[in-house]
PDB file of N, CA and C in Angstrom:
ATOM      1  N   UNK A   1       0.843  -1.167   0.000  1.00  0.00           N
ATOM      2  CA  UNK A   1       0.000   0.000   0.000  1.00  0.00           C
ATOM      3  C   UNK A   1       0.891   1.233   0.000  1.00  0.00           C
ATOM      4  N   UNK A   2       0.465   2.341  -0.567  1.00  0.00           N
ATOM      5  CA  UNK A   2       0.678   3.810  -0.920  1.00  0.00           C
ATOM      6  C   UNK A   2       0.927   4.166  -0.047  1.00  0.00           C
ATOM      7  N   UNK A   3       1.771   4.823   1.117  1.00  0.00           N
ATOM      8  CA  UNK A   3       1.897   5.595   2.025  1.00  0.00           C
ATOM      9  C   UNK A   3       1.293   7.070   1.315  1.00  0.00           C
ATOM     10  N   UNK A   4       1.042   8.339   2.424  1.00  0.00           N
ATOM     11  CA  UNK A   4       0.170   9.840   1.713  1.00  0.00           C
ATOM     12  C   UNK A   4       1.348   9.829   2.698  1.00  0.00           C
ATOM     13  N   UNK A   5       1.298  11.577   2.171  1.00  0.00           N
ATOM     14  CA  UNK A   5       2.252  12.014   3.022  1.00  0.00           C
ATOM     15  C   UNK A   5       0.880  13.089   3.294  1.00  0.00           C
ATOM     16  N   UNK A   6       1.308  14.235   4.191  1.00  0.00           N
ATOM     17  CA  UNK A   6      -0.088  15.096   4.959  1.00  0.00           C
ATOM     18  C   UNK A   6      -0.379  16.383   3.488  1.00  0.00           C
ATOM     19  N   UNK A   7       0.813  17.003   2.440  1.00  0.00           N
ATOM     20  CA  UNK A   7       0.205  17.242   1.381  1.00  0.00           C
ATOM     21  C   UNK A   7      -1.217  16.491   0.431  1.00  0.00           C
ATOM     22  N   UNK A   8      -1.406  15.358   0.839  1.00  0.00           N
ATOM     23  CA  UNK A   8      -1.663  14.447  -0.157  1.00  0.00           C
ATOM     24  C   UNK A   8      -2.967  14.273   0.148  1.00  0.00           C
ATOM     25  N   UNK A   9      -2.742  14.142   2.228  1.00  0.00           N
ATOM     26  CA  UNK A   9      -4.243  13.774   2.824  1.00  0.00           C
ATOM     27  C   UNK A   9      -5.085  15.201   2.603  1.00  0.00           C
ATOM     28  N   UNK A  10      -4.411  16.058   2.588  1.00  0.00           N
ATOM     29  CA  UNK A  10      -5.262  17.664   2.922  1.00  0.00           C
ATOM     30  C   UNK A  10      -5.924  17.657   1.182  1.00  0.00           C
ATOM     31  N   UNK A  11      -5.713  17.072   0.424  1.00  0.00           N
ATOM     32  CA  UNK A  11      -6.414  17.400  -1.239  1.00  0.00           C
ATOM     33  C   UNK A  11      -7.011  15.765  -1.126  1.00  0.00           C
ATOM     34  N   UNK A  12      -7.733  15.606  -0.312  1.00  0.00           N
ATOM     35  CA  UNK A  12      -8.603  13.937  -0.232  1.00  0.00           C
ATOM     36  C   UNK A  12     -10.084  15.102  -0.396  1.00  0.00           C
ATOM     37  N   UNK A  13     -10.704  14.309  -1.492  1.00  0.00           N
ATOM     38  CA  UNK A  13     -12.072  15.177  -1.679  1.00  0.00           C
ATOM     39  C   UNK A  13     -13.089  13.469  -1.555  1.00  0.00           C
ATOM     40  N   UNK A  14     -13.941  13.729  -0.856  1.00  0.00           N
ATOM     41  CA  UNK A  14     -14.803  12.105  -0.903  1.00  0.00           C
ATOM     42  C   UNK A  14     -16.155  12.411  -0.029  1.00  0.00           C
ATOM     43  N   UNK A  15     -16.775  11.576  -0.232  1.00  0.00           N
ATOM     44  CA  UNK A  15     -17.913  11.095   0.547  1.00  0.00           C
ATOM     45  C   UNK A  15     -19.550  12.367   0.061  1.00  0.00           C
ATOM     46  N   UNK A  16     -20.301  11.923   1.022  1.00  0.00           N
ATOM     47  CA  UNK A  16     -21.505  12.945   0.494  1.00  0.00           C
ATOM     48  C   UNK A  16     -21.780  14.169   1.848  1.00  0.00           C
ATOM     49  N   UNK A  17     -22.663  14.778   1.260  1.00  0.00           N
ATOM     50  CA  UNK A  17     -22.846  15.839   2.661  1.00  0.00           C
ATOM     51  C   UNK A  17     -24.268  15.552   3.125  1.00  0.00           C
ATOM     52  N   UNK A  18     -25.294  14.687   2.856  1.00  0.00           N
ATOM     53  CA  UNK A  18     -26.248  13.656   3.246  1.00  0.00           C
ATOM     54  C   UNK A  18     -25.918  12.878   3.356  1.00  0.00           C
ATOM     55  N   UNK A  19     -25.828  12.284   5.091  1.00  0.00           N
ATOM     56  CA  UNK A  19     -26.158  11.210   5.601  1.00  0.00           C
ATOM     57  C   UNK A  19     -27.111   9.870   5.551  1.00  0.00           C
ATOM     58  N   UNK A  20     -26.845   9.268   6.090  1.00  0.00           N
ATOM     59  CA  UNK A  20     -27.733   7.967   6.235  1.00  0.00           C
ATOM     60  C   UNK A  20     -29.185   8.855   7.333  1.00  0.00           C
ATOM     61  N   UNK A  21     -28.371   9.434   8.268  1.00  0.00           N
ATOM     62  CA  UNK A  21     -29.308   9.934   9.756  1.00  0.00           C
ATOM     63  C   UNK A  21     -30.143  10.998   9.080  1.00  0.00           C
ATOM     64  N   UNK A  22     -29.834  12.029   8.220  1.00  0.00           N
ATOM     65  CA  UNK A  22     -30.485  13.048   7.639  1.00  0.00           C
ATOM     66  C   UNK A  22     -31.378  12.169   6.515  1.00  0.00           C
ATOM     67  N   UNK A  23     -31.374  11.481   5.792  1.00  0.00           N
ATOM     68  CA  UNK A  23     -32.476  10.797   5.242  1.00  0.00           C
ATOM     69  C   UNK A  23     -33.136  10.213   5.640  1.00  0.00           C
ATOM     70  N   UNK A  24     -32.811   9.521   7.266  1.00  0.00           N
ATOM     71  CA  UNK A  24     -33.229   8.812   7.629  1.00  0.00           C
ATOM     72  C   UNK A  24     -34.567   9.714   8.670  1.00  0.00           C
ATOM     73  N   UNK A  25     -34.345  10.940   9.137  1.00  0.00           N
ATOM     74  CA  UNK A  25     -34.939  11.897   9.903  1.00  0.00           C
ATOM     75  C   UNK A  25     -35.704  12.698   8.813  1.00  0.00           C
ATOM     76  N   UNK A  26     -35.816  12.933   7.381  1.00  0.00           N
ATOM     77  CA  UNK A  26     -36.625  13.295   6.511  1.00  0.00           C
ATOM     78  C   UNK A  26     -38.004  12.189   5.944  1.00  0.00           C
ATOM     79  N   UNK A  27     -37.205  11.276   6.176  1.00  0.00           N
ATOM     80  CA  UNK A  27     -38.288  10.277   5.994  1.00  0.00           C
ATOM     81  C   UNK A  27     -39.655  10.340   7.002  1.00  0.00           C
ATOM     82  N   UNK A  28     -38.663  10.368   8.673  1.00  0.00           N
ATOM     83  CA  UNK A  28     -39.840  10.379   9.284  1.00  0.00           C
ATOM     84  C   UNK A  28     -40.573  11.697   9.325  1.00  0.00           C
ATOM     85  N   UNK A  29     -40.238  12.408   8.990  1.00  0.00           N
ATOM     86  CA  UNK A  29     -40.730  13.953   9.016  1.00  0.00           C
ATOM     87  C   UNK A  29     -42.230  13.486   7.598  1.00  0.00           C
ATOM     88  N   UNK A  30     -41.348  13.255   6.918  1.00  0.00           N
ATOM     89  CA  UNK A  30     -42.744  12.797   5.740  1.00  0.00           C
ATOM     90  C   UNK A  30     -43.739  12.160   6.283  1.00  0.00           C
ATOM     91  N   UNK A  31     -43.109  11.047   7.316  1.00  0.00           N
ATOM     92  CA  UNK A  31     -44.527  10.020   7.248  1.00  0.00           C
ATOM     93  C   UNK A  31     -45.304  10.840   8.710  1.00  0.00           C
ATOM     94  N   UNK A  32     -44.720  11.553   9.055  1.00  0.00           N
ATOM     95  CA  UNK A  32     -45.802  12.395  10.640  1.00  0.00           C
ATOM     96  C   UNK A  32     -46.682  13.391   9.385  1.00  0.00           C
ATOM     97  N   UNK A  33     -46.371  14.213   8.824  1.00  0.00           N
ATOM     98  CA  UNK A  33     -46.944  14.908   7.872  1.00  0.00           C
ATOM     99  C   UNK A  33     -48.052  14.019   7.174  1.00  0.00           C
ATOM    100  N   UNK A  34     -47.928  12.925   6.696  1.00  0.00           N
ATOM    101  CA  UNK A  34     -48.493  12.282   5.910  1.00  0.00           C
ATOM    102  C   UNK A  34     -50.057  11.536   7.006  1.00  0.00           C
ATOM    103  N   UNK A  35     -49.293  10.931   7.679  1.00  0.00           N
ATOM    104  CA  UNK A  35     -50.212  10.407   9.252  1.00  0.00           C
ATOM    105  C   UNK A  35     -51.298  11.755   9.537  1.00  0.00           C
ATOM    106  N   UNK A  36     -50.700  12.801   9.203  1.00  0.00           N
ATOM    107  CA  UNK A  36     -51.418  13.991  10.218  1.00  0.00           C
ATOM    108  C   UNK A  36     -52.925  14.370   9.101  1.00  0.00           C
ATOM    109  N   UNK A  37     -51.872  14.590   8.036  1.00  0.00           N
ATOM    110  CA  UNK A  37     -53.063  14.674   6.624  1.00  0.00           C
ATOM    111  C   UNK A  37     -54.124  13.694   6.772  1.00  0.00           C
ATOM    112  N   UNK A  38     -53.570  12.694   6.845  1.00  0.00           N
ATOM    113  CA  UNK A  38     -55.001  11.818   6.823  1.00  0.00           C
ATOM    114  C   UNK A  38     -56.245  11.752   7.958  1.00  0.00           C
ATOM    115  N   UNK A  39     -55.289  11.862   8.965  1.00  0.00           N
ATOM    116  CA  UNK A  39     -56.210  12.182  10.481  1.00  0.00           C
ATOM    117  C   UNK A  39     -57.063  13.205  10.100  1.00  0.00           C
ATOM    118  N   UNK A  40     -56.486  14.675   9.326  1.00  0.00           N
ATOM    119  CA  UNK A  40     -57.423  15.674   9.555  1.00  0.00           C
ATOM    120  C   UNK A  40     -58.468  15.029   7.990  1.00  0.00           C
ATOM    121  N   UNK A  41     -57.626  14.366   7.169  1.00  0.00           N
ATOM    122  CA  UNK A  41     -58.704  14.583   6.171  1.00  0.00           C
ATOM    123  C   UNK A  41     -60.060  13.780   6.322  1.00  0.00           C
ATOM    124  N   UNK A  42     -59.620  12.310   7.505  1.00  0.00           N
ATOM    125  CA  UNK A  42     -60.372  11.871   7.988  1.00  0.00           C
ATOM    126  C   UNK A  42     -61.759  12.141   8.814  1.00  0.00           C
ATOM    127  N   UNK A  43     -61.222  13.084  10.055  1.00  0.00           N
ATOM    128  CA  UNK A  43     -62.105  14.032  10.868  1.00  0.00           C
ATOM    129  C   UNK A  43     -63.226  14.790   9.889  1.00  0.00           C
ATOM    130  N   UNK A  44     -62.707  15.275   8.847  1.00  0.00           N
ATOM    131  CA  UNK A  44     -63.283  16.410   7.870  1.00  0.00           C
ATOM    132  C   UNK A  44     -64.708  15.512   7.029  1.00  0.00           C
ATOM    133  N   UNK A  45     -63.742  14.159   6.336  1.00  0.00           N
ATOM    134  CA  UNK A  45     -65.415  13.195   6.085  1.00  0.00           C
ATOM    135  C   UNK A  45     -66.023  12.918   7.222  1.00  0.00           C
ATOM    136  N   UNK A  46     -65.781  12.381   8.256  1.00  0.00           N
ATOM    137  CA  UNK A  46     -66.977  12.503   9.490  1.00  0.00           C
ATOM    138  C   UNK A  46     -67.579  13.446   9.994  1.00  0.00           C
ATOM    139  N   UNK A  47     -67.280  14.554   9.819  1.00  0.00           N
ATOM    140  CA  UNK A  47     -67.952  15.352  10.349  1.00  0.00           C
ATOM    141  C   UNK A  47     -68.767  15.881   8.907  1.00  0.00           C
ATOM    142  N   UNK A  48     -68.467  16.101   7.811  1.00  0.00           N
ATOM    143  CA  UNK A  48     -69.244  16.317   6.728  1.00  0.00           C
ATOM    144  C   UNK A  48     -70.450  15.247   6.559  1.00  0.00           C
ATOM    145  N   UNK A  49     -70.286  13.882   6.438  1.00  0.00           N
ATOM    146  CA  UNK A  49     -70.788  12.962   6.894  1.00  0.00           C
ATOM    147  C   UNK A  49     -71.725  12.669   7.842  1.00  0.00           C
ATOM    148  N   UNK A  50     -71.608  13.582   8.984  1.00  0.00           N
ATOM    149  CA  UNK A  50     -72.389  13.650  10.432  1.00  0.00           C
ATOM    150  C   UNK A  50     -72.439  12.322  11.166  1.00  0.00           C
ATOM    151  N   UNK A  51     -71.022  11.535  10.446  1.00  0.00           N
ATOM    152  CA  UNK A  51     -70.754  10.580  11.459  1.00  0.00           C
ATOM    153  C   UNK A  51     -69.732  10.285  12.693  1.00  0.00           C
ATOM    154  N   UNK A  52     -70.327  11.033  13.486  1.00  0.00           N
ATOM    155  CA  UNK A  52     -69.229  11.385  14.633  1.00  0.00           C
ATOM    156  C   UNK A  52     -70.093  10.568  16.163  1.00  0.00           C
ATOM    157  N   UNK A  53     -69.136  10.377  17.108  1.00  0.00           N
ATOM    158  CA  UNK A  53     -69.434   9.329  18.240  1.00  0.00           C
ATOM    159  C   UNK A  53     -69.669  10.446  18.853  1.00  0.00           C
ATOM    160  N   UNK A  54     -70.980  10.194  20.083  1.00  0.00           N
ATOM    161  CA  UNK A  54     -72.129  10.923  20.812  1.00  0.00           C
ATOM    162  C   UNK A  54     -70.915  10.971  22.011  1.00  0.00           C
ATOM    163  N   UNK A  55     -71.086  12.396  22.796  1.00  0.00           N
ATOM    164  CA  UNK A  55     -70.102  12.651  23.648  1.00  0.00           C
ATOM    165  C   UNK A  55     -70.480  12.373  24.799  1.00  0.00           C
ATOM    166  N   UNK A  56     -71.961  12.320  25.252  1.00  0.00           N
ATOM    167  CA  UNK A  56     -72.317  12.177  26.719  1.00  0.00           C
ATOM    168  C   UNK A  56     -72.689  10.956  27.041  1.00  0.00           C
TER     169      UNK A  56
END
Protein backbone atom coordinates (compact mmCIF):
# COMPACT_ATOMS: atom_id res chain seq x y z
CA UNK A 1 0.00 0.00 0.00
CA UNK A 2 0.68 3.81 -0.92
CA UNK A 3 1.90 5.60 2.03
CA UNK A 4 0.17 9.84 1.71
CA UNK A 5 2.25 12.01 3.02
CA UNK A 6 -0.09 15.10 4.96
CA UNK A 7 0.21 17.24 1.38
CA UNK A 8 -1.66 14.45 -0.16
CA UNK A 9 -4.24 13.77 2.82
CA UNK A 10 -5.26 17.66 2.92
CA UNK A 11 -6.41 17.40 -1.24
CA UNK A 12 -8.60 13.94 -0.23
CA UNK A 13 -12.07 15.18 -1.68
CA UNK A 14 -14.80 12.10 -0.90
CA UNK A 15 -17.91 11.09 0.55
CA UNK A 16 -21.50 12.95 0.49
CA UNK A 17 -22.85 15.84 2.66
CA UNK A 18 -26.25 13.66 3.25
CA UNK A 19 -26.16 11.21 5.60
CA UNK A 20 -27.73 7.97 6.24
CA UNK A 21 -29.31 9.93 9.76
CA UNK A 22 -30.49 13.05 7.64
CA UNK A 23 -32.48 10.80 5.24
CA UNK A 24 -33.23 8.81 7.63
CA UNK A 25 -34.94 11.90 9.90
CA UNK A 26 -36.63 13.29 6.51
CA UNK A 27 -38.29 10.28 5.99
CA UNK A 28 -39.84 10.38 9.28
CA UNK A 29 -40.73 13.95 9.02
CA UNK A 30 -42.74 12.80 5.74
CA UNK A 31 -44.53 10.02 7.25
CA UNK A 32 -45.80 12.40 10.64
CA UNK A 33 -46.94 14.91 7.87
CA UNK A 34 -48.49 12.28 5.91
CA UNK A 35 -50.21 10.41 9.25
CA UNK A 36 -51.42 13.99 10.22
CA UNK A 37 -53.06 14.67 6.62
CA UNK A 38 -55.00 11.82 6.82
CA UNK A 39 -56.21 12.18 10.48
CA UNK A 40 -57.42 15.67 9.56
CA UNK A 41 -58.70 14.58 6.17
CA UNK A 42 -60.37 11.87 7.99
CA UNK A 43 -62.11 14.03 10.87
CA UNK A 44 -63.28 16.41 7.87
CA UNK A 45 -65.41 13.19 6.08
CA UNK A 46 -66.98 12.50 9.49
CA UNK A 47 -67.95 15.35 10.35
CA UNK A 48 -69.24 16.32 6.73
CA UNK A 49 -70.79 12.96 6.89
CA UNK A 50 -72.39 13.65 10.43
CA UNK A 51 -70.75 10.58 11.46
CA UNK A 52 -69.23 11.39 14.63
CA UNK A 53 -69.43 9.33 18.24
CA UNK A 54 -72.13 10.92 20.81
CA UNK A 55 -70.10 12.65 23.65
CA UNK A 56 -72.32 12.18 26.72
Amino acid sequence: MKSVDGFELDSVVGGDSISGTVINAFTNVIKVLMDAGRSVGSAIRRVAEGNLCPLD
